[in-house]
C-alpha atoms as a PDB file:
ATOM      1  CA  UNK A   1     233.782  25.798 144.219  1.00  0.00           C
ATOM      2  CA  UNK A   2     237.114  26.940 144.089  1.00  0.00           C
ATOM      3  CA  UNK A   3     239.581  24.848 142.504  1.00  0.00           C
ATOM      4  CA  UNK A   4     237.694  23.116 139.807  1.00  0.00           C
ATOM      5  CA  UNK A   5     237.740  24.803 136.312  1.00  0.00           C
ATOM      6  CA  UNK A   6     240.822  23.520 134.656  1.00  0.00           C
ATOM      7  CA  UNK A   7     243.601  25.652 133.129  1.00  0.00           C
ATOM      8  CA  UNK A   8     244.752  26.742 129.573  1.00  0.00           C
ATOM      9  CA  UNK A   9     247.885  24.523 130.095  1.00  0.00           C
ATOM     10  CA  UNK A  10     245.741  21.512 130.960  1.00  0.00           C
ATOM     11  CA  UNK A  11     244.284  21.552 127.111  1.00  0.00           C
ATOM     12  CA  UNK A  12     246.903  19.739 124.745  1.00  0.00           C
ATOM     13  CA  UNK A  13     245.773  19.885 121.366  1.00  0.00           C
ATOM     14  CA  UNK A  14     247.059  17.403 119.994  1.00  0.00           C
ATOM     15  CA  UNK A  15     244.567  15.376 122.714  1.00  0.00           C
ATOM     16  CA  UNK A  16     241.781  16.299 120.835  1.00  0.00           C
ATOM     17  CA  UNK A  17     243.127  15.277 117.319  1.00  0.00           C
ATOM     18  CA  UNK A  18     243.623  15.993 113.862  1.00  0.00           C
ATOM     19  CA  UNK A  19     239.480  16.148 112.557  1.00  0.00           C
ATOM     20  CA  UNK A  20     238.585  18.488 115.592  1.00  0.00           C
ATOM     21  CA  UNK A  21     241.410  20.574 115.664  1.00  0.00           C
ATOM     22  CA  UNK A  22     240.305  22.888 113.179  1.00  0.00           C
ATOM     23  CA  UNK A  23     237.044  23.329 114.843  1.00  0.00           C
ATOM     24  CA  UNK A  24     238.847  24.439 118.135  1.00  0.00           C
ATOM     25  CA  UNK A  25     239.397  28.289 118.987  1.00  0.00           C
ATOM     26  CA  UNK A  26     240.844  29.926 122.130  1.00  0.00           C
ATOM     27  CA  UNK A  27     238.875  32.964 123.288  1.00  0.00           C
ATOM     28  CA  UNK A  28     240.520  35.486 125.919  1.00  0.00           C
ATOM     29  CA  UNK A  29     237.616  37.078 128.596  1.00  0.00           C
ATOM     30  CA  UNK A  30     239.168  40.879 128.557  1.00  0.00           C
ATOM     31  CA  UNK A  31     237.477  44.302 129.653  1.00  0.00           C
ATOM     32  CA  UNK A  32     237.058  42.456 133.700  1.00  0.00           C
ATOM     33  CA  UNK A  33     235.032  39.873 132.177  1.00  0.00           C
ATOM     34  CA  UNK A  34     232.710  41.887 129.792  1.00  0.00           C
ATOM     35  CA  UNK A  35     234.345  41.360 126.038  1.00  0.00           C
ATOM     36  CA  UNK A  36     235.649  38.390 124.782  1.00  0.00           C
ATOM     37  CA  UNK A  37     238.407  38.192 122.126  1.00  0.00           C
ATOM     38  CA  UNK A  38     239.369  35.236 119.553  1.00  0.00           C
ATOM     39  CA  UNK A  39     242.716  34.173 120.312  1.00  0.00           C
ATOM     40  CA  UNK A  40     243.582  31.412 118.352  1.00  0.00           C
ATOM     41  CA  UNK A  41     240.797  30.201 115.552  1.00  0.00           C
ATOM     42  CA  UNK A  42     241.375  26.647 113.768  1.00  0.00           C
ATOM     43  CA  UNK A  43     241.243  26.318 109.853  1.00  0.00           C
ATOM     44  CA  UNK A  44     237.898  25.074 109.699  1.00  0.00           C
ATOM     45  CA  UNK A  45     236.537  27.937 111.495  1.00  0.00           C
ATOM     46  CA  UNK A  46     238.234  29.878 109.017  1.00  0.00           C
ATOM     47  CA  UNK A  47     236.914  28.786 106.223  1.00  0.00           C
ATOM     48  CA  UNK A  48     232.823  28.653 107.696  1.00  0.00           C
ATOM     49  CA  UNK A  49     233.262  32.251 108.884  1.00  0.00           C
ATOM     50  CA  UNK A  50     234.797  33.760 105.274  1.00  0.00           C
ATOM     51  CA  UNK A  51     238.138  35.695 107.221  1.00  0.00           C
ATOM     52  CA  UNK A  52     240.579  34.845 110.407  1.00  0.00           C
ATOM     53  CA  UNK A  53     238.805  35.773 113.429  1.00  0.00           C
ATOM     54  CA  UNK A  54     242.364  36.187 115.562  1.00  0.00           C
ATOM     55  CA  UNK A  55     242.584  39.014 117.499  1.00  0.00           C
ATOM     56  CA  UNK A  56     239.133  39.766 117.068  1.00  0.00           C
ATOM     57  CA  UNK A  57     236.566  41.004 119.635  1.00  0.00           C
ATOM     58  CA  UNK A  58     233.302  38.867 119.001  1.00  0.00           C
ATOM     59  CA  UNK A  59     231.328  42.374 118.941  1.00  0.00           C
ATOM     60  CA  UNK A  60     233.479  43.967 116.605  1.00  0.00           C
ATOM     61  CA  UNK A  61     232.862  40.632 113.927  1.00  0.00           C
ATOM     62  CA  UNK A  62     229.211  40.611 113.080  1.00  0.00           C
ATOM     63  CA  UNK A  63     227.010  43.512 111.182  1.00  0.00           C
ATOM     64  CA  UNK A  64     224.265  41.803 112.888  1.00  0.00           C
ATOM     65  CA  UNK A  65     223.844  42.807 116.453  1.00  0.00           C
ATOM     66  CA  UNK A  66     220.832  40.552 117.512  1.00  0.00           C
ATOM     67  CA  UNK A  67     223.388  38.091 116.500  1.00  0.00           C
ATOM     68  CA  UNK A  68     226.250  39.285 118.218  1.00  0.00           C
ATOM     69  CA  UNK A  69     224.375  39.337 121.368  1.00  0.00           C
ATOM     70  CA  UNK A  70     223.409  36.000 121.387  1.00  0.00           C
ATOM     71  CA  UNK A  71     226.917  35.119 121.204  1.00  0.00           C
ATOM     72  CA  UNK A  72     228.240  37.400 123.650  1.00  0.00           C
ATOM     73  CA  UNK A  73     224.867  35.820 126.034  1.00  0.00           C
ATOM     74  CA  UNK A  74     226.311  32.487 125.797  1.00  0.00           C
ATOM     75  CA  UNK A  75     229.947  33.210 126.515  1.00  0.00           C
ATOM     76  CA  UNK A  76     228.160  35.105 129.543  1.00  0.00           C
ATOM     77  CA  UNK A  77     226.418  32.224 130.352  1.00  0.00           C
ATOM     78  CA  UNK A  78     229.058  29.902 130.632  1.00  0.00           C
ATOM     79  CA  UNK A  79     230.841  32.606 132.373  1.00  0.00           C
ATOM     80  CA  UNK A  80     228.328  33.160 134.893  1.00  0.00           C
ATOM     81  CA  UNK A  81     227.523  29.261 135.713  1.00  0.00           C
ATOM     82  CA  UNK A  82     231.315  28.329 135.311  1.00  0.00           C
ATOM     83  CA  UNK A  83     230.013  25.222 133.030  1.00  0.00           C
ATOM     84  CA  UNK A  84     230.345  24.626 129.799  1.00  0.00           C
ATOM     85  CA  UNK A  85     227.307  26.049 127.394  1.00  0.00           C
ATOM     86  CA  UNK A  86     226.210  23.593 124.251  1.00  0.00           C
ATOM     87  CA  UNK A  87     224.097  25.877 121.755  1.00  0.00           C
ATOM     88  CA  UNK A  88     222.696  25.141 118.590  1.00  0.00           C
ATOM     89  CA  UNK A  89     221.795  27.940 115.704  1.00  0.00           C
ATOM     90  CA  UNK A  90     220.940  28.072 112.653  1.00  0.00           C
ATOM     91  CA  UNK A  91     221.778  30.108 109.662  1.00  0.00           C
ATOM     92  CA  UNK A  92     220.966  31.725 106.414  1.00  0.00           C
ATOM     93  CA  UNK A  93     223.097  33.476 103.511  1.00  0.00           C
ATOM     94  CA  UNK A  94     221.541  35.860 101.683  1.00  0.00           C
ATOM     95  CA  UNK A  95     220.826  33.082  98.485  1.00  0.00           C
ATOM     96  CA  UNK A  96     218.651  31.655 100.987  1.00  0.00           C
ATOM     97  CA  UNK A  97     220.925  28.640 101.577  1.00  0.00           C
ATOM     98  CA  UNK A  98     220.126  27.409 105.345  1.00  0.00           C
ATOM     99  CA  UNK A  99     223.530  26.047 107.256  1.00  0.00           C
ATOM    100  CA  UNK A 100     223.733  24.677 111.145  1.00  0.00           C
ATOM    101  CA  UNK A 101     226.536  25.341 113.551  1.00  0.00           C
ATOM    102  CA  UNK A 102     226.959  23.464 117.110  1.00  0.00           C
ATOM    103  CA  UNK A 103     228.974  24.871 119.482  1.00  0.00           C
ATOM    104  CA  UNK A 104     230.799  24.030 122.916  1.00  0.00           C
ATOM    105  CA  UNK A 105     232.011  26.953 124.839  1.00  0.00           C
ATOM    106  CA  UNK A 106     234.162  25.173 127.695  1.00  0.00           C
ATOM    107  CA  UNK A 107     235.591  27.929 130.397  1.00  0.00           C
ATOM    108  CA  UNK A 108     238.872  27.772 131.544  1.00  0.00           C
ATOM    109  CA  UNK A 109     240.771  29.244 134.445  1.00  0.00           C
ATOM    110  CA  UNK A 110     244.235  29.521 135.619  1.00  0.00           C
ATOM    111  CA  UNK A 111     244.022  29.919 139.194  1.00  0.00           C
ATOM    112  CA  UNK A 112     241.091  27.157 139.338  1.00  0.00           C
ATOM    113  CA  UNK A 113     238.340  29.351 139.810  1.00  0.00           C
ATOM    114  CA  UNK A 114     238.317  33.038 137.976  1.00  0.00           C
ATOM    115  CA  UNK A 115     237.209  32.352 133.935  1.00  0.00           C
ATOM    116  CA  UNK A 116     240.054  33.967 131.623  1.00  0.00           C
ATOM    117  CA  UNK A 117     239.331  32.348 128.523  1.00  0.00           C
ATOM    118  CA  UNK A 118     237.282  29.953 126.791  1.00  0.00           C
ATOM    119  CA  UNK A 119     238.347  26.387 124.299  1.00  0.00           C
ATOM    120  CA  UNK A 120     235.454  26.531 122.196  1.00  0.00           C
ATOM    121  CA  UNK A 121     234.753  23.621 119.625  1.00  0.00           C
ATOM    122  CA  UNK A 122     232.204  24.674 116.770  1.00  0.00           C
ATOM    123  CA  UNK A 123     230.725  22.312 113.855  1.00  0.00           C
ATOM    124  CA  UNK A 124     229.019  23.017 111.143  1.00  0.00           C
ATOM    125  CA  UNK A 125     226.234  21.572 108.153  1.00  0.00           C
ATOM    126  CA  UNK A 126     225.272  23.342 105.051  1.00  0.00           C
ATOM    127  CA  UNK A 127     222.769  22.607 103.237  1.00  0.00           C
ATOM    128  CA  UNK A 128     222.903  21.289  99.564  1.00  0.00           C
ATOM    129  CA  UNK A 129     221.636  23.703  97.468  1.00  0.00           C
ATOM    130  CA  UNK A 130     222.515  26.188  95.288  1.00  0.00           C
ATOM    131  CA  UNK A 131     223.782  29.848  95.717  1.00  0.00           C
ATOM    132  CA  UNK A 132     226.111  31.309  98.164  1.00  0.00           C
ATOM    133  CA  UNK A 133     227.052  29.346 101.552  1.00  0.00           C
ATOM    134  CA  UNK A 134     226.081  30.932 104.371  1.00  0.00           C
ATOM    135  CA  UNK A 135     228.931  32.241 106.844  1.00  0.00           C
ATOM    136  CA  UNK A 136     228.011  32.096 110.644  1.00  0.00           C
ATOM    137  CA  UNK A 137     230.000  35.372 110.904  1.00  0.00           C
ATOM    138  CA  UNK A 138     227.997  37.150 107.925  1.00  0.00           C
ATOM    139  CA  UNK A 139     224.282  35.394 107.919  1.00  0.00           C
ATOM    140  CA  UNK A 140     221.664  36.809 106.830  1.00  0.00           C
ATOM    141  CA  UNK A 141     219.411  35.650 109.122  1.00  0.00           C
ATOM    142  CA  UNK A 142     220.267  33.622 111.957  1.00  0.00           C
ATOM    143  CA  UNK A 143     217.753  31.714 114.335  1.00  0.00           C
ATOM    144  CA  UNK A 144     218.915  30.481 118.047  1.00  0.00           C
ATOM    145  CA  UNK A 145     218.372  26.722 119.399  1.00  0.00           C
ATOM    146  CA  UNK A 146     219.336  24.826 122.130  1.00  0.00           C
ATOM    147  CA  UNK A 147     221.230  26.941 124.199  1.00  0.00           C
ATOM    148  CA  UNK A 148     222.266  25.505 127.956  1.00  0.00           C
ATOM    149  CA  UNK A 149     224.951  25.267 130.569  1.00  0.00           C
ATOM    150  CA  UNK A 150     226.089  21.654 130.674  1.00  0.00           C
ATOM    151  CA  UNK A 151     226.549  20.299 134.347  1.00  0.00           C
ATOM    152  CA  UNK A 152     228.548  17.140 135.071  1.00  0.00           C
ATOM    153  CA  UNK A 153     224.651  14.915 135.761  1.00  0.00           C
ATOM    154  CA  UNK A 154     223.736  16.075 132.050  1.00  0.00           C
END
């Protein structure tokens, strides 16, 4: 329905406060909808992906391209359904060290309806051992979870 995505100016950071904040990006929907670019990346993003993503395209980021994919699927998805998308994925540096991300890809609009960019919110757990962390943006390995458009019932 027309109307019912919210805008970019209807976010106010500071609403979502000083511990999430650095988990938050902005992501622009370019190319008529088929690339998506990081606008604005938080600190703690930062850090967990090892470089600033800003300005980057998400397919330009990765050497991995099943991951890339997956990524580029689930802006897609959200895209597509005009929800948000919760996914799940794990990850694995190349000392074998495992980490977990959990992201929220929320779609916004300006004019209510048409998706130009996304707030995304992304967490993340590494495991305790020994070696190098992994980086979601340079894994090794990476294996998908949960991955699912969120409706308002959910």
């Amino acid at each position: 329905a027309a109307d019912r995505l919210p805008s970019r100016a209807s976010i106010d950071p500071l609403d979502l406060g000083a511990d999430l904040l650095p988990y938050i990006a902005l992501v622009d929907v370019t190319h008529g909808g088929t690339r998506f670019r990081f606008r604005l990346v938080g600190s703690g993003l930062i850090a967990h992906a090892g470089l600033d993503l800003s300005g980057s395209y998400i397919d330009d980021l990765n050497p991995n391209r099943d991951y890339v994919e997956y990524i580029n699927d689930l802006y897609r998805l959200a895209r597509d359904n005009g929800l948000p998308v919760y996914s799940e994925t794990r990850y694995r540096a190349g000392s074998g060290r495992v980490g977990l991300t959990r992201r929220l890809l929320c779609p916004l609009a300006d004019d209510g309806a048409t998706i130009d960019r996304f707030v995304a919110a992304q967490v993340f757990e590494t495991d305790q051992s020994s070696g190098d962390a992994p980086t979601y943006t340079h894994a090794a390995s990476f294996m998908p979870g949960l991955a699912r458009a969120v409706a308002d019932a959910d």
